[in-house]
N, C-alpha and C. Protein backbone atom coordinates (compact mmCIF):
# COMPACT_ATOMS: atom_id res chain seq x y z
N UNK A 1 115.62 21.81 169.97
CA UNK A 1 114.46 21.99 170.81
C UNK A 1 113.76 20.64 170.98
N UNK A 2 113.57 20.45 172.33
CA UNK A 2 112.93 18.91 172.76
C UNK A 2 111.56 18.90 171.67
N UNK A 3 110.52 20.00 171.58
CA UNK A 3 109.73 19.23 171.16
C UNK A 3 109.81 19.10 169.26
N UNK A 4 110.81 19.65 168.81
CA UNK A 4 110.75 19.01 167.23
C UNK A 4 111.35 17.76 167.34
N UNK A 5 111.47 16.94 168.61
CA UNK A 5 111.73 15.28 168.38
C UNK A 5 110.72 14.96 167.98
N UNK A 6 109.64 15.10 167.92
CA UNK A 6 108.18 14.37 168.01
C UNK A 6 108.28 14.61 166.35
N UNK A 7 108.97 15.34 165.70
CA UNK A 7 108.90 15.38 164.43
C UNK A 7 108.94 14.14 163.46
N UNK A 8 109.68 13.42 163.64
CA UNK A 8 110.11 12.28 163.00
C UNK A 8 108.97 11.06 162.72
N UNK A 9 108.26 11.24 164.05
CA UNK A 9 107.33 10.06 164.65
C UNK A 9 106.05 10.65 163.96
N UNK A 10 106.27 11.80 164.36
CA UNK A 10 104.62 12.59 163.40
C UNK A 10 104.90 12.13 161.97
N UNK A 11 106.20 12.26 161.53
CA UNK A 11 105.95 12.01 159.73
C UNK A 11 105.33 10.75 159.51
N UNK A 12 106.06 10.37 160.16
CA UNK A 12 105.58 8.15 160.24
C UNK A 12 104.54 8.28 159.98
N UNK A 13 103.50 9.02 160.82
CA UNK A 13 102.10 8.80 161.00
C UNK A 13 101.21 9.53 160.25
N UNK A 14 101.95 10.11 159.46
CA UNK A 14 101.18 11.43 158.51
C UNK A 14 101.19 10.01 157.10
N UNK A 15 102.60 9.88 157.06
CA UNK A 15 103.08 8.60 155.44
C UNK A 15 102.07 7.71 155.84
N UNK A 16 102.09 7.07 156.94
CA UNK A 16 101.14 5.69 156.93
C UNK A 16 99.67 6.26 156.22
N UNK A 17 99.39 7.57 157.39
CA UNK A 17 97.75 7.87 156.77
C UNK A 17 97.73 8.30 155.44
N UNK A 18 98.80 8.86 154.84
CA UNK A 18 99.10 9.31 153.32
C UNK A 18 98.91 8.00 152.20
N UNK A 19 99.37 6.92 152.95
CA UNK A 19 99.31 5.86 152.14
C UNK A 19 98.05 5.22 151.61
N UNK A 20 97.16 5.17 152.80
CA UNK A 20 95.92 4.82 152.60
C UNK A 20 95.03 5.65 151.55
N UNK A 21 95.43 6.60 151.30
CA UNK A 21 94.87 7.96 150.64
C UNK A 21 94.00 8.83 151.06
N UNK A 22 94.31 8.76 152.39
CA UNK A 22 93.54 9.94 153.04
C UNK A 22 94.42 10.79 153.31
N UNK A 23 93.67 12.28 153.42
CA UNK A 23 94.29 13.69 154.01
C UNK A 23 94.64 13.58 155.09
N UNK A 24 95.19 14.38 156.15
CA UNK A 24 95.38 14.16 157.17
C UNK A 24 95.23 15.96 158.07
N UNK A 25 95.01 15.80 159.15
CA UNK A 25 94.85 17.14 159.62
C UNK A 25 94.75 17.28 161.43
N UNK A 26 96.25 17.73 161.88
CA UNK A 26 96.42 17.78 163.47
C UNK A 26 95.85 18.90 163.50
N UNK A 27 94.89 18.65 165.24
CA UNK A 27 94.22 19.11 165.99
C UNK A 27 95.72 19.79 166.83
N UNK A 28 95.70 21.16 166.84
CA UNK A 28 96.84 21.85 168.14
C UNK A 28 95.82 22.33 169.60
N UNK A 29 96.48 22.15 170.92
CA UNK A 29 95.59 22.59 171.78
C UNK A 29 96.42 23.27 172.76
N UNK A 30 95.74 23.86 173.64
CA UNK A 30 95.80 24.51 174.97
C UNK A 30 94.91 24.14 176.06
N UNK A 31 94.93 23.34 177.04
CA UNK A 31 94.10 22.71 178.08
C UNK A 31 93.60 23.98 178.67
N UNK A 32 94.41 24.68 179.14
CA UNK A 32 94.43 26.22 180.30
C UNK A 32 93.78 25.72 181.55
N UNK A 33 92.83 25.83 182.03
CA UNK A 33 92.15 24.99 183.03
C UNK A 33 91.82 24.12 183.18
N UNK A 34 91.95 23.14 181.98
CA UNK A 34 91.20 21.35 182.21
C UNK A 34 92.28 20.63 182.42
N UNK A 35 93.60 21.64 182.33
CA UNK A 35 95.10 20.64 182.97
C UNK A 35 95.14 20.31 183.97
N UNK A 36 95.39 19.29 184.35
CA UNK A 36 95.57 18.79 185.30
C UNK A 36 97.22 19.16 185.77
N UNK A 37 97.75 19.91 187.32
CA UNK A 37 98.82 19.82 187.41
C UNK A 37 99.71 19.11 187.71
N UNK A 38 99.04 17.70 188.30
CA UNK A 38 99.61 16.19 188.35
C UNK A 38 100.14 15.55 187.08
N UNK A 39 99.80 15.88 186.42
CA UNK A 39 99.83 15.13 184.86
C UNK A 39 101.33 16.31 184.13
N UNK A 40 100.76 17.50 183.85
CA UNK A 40 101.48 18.49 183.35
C UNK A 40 103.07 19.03 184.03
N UNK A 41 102.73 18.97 185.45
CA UNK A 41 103.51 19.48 186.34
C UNK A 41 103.30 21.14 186.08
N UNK A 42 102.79 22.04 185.47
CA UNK A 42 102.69 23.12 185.69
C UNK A 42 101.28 23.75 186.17
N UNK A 43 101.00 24.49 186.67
CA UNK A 43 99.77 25.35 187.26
C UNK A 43 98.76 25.43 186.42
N UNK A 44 97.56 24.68 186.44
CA UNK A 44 96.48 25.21 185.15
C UNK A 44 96.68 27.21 185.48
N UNK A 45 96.11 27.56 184.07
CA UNK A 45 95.89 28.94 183.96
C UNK A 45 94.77 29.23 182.84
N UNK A 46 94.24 30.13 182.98
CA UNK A 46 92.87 30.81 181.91
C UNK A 46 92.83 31.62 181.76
N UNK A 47 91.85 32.14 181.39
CA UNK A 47 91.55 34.31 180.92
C UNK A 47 91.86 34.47 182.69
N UNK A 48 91.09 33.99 183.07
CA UNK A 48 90.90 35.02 184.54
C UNK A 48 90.82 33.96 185.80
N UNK A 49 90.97 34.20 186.68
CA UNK A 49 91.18 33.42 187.79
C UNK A 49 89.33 32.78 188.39
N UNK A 50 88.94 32.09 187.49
CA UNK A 50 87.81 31.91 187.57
C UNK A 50 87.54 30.27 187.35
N UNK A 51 87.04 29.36 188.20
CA UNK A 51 86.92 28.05 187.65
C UNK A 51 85.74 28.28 186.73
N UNK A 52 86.20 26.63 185.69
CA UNK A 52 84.89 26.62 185.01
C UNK A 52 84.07 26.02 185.52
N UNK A 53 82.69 26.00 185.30
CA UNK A 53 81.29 25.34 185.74
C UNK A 53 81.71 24.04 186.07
N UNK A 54 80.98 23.58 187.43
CA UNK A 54 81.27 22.61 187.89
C UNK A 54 82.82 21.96 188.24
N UNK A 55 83.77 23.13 188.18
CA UNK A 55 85.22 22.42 188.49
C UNK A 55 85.23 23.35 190.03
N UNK A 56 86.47 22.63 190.43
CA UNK A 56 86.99 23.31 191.71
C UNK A 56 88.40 24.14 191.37
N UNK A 57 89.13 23.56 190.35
CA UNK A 57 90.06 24.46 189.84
C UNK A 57 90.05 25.66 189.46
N UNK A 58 90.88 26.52 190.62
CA UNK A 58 90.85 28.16 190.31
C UNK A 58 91.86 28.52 189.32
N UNK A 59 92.05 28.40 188.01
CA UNK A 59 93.16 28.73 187.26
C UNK A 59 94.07 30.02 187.65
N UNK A 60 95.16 30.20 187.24
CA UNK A 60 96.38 31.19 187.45
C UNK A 60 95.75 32.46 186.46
N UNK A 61 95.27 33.56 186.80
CA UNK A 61 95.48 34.30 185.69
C UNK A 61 96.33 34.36 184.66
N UNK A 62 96.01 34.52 183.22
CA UNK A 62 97.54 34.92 182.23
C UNK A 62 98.03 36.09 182.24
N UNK A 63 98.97 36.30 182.12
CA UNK A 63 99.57 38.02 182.00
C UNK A 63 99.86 38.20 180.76
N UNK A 64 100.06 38.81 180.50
CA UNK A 64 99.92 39.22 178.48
C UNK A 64 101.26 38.99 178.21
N UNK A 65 102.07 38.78 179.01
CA UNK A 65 103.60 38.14 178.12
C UNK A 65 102.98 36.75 178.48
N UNK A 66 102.62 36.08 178.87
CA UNK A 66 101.97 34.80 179.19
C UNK A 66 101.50 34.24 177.63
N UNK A 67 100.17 35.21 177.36
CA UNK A 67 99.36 35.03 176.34
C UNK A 67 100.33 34.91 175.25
N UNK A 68 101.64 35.83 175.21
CA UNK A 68 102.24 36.01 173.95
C UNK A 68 103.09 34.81 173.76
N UNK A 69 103.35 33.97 175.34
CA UNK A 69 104.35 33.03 175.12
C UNK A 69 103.18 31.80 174.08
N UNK A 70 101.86 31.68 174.83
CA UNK A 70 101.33 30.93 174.23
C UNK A 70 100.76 30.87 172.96
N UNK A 71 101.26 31.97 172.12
CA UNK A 71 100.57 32.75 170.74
C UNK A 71 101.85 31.71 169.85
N UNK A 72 102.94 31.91 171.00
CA UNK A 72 104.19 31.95 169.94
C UNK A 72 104.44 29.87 170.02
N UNK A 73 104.11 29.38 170.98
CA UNK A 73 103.90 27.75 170.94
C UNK A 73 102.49 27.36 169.90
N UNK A 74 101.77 28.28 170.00
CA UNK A 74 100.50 27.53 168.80
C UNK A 74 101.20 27.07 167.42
N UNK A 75 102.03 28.99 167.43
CA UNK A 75 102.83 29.12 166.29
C UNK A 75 103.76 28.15 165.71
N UNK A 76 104.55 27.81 166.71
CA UNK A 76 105.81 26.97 166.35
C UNK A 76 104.96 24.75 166.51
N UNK A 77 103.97 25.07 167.18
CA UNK A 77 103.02 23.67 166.69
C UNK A 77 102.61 23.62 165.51
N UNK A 78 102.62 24.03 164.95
CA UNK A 78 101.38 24.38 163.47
C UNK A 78 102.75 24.29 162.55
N UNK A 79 104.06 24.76 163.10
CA UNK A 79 105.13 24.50 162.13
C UNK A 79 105.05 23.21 161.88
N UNK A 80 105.71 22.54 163.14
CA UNK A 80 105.70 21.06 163.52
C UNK A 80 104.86 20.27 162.62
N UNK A 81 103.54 20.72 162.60
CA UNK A 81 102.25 19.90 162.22
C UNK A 81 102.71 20.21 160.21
N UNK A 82 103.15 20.63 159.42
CA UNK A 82 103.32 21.10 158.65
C UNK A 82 104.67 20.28 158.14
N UNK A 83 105.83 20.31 159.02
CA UNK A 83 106.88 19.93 158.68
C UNK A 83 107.02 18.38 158.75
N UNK A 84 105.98 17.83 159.66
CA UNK A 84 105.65 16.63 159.55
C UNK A 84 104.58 15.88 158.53
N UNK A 85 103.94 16.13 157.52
CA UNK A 85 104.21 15.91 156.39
C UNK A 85 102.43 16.14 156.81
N UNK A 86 101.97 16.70 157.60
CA UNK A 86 100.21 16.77 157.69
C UNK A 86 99.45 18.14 156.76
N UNK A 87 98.46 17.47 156.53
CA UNK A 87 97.48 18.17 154.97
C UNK A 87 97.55 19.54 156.02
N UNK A 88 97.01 20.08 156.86
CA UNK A 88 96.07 20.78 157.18
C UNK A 88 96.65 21.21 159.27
N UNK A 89 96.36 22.25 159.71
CA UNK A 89 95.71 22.07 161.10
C UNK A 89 95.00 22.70 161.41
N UNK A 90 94.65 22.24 162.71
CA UNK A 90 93.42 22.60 163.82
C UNK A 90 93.46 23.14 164.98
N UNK A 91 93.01 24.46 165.00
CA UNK A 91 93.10 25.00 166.58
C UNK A 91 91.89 24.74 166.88
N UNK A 92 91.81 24.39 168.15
CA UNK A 92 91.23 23.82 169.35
C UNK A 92 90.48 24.89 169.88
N UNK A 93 89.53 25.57 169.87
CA UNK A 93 88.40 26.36 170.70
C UNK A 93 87.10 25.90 171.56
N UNK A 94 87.16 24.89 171.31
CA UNK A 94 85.82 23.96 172.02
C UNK A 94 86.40 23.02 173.52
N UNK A 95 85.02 22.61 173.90
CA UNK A 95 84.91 21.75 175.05
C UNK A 95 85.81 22.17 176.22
N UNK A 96 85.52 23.17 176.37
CA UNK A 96 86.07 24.33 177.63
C UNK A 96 87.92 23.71 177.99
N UNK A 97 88.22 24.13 176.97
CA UNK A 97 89.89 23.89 177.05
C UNK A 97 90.21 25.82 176.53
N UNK A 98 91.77 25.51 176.62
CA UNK A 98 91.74 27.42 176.94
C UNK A 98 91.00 28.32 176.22
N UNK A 99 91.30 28.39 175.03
CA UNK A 99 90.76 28.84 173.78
C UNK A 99 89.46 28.94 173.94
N UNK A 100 88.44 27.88 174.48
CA UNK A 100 86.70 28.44 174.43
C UNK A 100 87.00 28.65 175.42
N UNK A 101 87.66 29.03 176.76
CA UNK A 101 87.68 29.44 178.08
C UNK A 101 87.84 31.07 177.88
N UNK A 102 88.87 31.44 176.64
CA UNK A 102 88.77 33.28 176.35
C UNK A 102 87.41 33.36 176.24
N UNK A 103 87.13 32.57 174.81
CA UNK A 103 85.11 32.90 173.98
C UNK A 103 84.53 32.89 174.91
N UNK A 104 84.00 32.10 176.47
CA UNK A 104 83.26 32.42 177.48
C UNK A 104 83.04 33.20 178.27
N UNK A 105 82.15 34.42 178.10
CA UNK A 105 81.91 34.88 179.26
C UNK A 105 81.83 34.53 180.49
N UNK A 106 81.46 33.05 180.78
CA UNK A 106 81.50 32.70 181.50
C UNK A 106 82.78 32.52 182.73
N UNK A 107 83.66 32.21 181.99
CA UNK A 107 85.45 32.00 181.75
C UNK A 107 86.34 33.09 181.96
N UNK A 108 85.63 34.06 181.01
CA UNK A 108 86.63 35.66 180.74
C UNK A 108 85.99 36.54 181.84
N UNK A 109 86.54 37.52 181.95
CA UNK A 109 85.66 37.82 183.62
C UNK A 109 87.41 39.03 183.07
N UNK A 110 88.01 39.23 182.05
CA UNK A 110 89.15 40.02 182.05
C UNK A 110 88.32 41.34 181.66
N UNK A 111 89.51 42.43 182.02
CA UNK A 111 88.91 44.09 181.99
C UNK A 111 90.11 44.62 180.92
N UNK A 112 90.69 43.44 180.11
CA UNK A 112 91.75 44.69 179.18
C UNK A 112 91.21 43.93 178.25
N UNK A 113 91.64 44.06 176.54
CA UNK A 113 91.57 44.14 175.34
C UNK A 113 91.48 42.06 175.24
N UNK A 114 91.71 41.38 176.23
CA UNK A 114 91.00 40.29 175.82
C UNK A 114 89.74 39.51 176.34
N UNK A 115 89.27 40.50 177.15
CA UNK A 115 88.03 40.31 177.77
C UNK A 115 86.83 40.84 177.41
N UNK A 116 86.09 41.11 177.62
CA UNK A 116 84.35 42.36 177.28
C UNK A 116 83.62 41.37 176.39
N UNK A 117 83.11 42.06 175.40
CA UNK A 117 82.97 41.95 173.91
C UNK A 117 83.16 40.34 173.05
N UNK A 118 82.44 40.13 171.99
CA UNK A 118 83.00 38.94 171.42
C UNK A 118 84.59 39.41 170.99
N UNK A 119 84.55 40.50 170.61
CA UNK A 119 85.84 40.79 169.67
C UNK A 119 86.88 40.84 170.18
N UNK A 120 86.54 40.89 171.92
CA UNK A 120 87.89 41.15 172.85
C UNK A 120 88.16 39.95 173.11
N UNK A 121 86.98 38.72 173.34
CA UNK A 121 87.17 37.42 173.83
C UNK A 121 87.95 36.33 172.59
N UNK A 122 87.85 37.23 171.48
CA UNK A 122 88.17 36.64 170.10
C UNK A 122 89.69 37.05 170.35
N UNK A 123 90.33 38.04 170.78
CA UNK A 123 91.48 38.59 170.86
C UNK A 123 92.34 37.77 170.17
N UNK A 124 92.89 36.52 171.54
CA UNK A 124 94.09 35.71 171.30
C UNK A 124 93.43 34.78 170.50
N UNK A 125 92.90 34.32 169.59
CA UNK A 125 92.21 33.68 168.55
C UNK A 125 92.74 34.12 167.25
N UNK A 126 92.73 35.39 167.16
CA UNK A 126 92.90 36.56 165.65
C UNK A 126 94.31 36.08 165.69
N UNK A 127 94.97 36.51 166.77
CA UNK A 127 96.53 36.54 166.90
C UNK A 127 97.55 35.47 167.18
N UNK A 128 96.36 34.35 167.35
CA UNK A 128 96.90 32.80 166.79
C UNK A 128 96.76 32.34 165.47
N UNK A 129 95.68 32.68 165.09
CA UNK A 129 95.57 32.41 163.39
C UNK A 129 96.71 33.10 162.98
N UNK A 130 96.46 34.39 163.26
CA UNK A 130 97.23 35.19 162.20
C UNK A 130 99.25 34.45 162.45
N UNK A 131 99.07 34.24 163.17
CA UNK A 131 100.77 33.58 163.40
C UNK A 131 100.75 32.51 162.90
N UNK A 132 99.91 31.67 162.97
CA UNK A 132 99.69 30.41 162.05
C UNK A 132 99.99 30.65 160.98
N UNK A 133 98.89 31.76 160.06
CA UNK A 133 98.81 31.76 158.76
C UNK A 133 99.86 32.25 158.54
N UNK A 134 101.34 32.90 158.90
CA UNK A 134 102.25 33.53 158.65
C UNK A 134 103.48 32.47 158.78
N UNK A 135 103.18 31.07 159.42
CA UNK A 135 104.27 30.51 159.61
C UNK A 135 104.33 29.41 158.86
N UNK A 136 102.79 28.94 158.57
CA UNK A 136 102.52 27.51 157.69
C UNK A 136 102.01 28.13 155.94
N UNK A 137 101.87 29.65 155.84
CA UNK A 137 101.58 30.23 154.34
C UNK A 137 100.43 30.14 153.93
N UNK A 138 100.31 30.73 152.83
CA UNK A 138 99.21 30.80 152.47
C UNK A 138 98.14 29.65 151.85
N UNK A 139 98.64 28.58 151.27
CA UNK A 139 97.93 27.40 150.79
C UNK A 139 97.69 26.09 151.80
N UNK A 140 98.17 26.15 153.30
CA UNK A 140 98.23 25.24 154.08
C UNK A 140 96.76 25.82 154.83
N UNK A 141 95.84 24.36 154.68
CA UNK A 141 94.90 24.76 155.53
C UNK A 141 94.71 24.92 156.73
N UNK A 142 94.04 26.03 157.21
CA UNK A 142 93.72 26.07 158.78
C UNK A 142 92.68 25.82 158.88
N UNK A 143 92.39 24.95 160.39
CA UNK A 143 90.77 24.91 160.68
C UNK A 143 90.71 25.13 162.16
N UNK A 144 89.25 25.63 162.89
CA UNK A 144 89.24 26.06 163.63
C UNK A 144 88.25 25.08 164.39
N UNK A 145 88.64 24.44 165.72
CA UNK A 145 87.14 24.18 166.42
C UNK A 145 86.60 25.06 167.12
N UNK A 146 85.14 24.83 166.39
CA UNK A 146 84.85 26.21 167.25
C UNK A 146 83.69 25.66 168.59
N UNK A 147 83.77 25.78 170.06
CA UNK A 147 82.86 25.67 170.84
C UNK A 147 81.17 26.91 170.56
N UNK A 148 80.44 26.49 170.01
CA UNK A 148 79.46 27.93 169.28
C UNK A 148 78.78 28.27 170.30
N UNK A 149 78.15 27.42 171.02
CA UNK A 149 77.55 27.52 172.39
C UNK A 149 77.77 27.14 173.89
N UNK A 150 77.36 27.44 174.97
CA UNK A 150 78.02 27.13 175.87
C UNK A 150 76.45 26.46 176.57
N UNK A 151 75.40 27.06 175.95
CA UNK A 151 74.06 26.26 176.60
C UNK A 151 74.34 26.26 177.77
N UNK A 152 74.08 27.50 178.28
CA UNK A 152 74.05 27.97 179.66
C UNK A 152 74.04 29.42 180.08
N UNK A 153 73.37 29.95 180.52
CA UNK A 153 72.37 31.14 180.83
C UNK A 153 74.21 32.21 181.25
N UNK A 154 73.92 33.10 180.16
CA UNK A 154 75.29 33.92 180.51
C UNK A 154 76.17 33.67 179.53
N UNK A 155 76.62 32.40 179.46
CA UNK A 155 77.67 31.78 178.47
C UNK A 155 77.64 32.38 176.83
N UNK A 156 78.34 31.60 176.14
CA UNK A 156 78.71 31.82 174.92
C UNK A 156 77.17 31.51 174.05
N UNK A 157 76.91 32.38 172.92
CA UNK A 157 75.42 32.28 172.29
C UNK A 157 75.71 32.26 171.20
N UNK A 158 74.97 31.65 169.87
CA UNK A 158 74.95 31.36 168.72
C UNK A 158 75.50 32.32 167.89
N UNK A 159 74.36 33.21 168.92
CA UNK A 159 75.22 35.07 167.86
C UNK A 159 76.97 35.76 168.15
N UNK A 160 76.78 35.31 169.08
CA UNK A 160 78.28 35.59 169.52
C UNK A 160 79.24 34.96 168.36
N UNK A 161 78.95 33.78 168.14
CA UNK A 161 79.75 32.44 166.91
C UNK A 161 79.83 33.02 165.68
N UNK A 162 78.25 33.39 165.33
CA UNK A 162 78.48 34.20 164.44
C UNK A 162 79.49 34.84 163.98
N UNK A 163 79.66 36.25 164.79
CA UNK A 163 80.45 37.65 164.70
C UNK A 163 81.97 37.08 165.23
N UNK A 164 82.24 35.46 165.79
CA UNK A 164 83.30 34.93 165.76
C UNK A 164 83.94 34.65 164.66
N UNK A 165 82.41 33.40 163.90
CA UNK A 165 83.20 33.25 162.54
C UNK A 165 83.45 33.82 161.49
N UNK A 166 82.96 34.68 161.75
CA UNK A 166 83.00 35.94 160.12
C UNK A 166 84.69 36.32 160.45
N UNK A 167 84.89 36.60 161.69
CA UNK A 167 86.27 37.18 161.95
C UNK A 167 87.64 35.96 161.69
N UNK A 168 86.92 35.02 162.13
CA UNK A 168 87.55 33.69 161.84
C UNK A 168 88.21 33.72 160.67
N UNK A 169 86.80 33.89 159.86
CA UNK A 169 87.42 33.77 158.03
C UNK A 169 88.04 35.33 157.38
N UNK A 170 87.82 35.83 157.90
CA UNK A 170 88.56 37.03 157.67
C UNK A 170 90.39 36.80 158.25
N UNK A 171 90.25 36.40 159.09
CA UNK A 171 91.30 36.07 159.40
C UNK A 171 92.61 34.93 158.99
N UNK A 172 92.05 34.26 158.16
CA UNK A 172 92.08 33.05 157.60
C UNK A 172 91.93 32.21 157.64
N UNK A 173 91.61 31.75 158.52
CA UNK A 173 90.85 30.23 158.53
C UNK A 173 89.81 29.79 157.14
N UNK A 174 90.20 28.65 157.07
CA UNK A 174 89.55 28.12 155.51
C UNK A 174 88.17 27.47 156.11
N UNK A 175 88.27 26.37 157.77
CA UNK A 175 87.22 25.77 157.86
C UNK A 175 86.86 25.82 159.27
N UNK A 176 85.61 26.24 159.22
CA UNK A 176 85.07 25.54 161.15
C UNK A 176 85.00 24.39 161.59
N UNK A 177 85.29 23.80 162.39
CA UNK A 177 84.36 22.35 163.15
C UNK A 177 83.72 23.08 163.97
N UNK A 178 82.38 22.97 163.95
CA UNK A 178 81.67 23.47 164.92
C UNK A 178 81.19 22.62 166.19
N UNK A 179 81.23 22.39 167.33
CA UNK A 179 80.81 21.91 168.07
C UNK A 179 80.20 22.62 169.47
N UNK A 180 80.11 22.34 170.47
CA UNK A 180 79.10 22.96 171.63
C UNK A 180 78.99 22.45 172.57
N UNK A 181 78.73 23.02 173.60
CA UNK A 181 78.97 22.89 175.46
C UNK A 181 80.46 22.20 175.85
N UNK A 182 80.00 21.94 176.89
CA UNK A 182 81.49 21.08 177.32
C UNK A 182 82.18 21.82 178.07
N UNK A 183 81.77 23.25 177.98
CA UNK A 183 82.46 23.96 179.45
C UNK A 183 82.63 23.53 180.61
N UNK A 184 81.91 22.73 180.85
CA UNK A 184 81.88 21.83 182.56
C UNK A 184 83.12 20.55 182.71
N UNK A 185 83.69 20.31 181.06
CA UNK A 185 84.47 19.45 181.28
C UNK A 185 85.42 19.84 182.57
């Protein structure tokens, strides 16, 4: 598979930072709408066919074998990130890339089981951890960025983060990065 080439080059860079005596810990992501399709060559896509604030990009809806393809690439990144010799990883939920594009109401605008609700917008979140935590085990840390707010009338709210992160850590995640806005990226 083309992308476990990157394996080799990741170790390099895990040993060098190992050497110094620091931990080390890859960030995994999903752009969904802040892709550019010049750059990517494929179609941005999001929860729902909705640009974010201030973009002109109408993303592709996902279809739920869509979602599952992208459950199962977090999955097999987080291997990668693991097998390349890194402490820890990081899923990506902030600064309106896909992942805080589900958490937004603003963003989600879906009518099945990953839309409504925090718990529905949390959906593909639960079911990325949980593939994580099943592929990298139980003592490999996970961390989560979390976008907490969207600071903007409608958007994502403190309390919402809340009843995110409780599920977060229930889920397994060991740590938050918390950060905020950036939906307009």
């Amino acid at each position: 598979m083309a992308e476990h080439s990157v394996i080799e080059g990741l170790r390099d860079l895990s040993s060098i930072i190992h050497k110094n005596g620091s931990k080390t810990v890859m960030q995994i992501n999903h752009a969904g709408s802040a892709a550019s399709q010049s750059v990517t060559g494929y179609e941005p896509v999001g929860p729902s066919a909705i640009a974010r604030p201030r973009m002109d990009v109408v993303p592709k809806e996902l279809s739920r074998e869509a979602i599952n393809i992208i459950i199962e690439e977090f999955e097999t990144a987080a291997l990668r990130v693991k097998q390349a010799g890194f402490d820890g990883v990081e899923i990506h939920s902030a600064h309106g890339y896909l992942l805080n594009q589900f958490f937004s109401p603003l963003t989600n605008k879906r009518a099945d089981d990953y839309g409504g609700e925090v718990l529905g917008r949390i959906k593909i979140h639960l079911e990325i951890i949980k593939a994580v935590r099943e592929v990298v085990g139980p003592d490999f840390p996970i961390l989560l960025r979390l976008g907490a707010s969207d600071y903007t009338e409608g958007g994502t709210t403190i309390e919402d983060s809340v009843i995110a992160a409780l599920e977060f850590e229930r889920a397994g995640v060991d740590m938050l990065d918390i950060s905020g806005g950036g939906l307009w990226l």
